[in-house]
Protein backbone atom coordinates (compact mmCIF):
# COMPACT_ATOMS: atom_id res chain seq x y z
CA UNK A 1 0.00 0.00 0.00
CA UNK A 2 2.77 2.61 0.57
CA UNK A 3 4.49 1.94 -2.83
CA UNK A 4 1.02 2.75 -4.54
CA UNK A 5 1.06 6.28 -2.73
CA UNK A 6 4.83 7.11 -3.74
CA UNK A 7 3.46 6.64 -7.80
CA UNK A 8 0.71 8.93 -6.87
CA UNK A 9 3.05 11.73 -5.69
CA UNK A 10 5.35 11.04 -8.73
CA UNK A 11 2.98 11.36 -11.24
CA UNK A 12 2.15 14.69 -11.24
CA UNK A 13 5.59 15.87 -10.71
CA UNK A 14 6.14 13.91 -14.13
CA UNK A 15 3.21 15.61 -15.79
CA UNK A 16 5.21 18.90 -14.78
CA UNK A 17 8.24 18.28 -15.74
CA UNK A 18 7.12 16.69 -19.23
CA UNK A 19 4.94 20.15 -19.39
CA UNK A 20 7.83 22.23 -19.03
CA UNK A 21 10.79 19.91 -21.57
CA UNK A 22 7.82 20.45 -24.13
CA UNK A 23 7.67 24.49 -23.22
CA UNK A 24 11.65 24.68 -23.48
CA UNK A 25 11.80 23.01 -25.93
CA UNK A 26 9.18 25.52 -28.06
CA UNK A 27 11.14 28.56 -26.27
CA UNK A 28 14.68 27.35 -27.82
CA UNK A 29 13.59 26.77 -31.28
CA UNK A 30 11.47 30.27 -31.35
CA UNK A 31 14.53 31.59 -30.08
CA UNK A 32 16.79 29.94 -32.47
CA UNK A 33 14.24 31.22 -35.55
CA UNK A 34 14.46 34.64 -34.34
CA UNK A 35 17.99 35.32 -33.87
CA UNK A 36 18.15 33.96 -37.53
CA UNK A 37 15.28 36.07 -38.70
CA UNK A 38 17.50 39.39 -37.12
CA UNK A 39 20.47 38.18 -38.60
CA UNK A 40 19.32 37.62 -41.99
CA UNK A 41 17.76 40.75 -42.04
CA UNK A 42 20.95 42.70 -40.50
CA UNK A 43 23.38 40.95 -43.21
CA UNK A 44 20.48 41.07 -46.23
CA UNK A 45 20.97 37.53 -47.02
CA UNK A 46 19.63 36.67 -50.39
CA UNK A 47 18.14 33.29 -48.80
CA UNK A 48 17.03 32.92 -45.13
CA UNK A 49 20.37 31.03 -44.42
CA UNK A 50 20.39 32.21 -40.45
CA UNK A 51 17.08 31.26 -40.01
CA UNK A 52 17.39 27.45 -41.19
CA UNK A 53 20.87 27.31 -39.73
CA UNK A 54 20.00 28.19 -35.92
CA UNK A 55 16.32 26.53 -36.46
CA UNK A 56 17.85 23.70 -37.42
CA UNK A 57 20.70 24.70 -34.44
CA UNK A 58 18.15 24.77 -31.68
CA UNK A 59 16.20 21.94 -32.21
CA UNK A 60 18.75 19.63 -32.24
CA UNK A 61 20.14 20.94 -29.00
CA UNK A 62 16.22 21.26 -27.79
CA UNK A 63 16.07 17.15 -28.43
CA UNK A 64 19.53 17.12 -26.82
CA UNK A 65 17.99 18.27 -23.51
CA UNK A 66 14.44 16.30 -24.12
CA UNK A 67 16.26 12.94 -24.35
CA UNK A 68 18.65 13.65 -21.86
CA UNK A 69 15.68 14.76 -19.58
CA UNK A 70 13.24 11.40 -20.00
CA UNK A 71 16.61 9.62 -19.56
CA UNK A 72 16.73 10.90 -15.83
CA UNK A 73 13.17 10.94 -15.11
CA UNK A 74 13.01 6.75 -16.46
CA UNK A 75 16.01 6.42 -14.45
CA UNK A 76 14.25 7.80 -11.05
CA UNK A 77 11.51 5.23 -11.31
């Protein structure tokens, strides 16, 4: 009977923390898109080459940080 209330208490401390890798994840890449958007507009770029570059940048560091994150939190069960 105890173990069943220790998953309670985890679970919604999972549902936060897989709330917020999604967020930070969506932050980064937005981020990423709009420091290429400036640049490419600051250095008149004939293609958006910024823009795909950090996009591209930032979402591979965002799934970096996702994997690395469900790696700990499968680990702590």
């Amino acid at each position: 009977m105890p173990e069943n209330k220790k998953n309670k208490k985890k679970r919604p401390k999972r549902f936060i923390v897989l709330i917020a890798v999604g967020s930070q994840m969506g932050i980064t890449i937005f981020l990423g898109a709009t420091l290429g958007k400036f640049l490419d507009a600051k250095y008149q770029t004939e293609k958006a080459w910024f823009t795909i570059a950090l996009t591209l940048f930032t979402l591979l560091i965002s799934l970096y940080f996702v994997l690395q994150t469900l790696n700990k939190l499968n680990n702590d069960d």
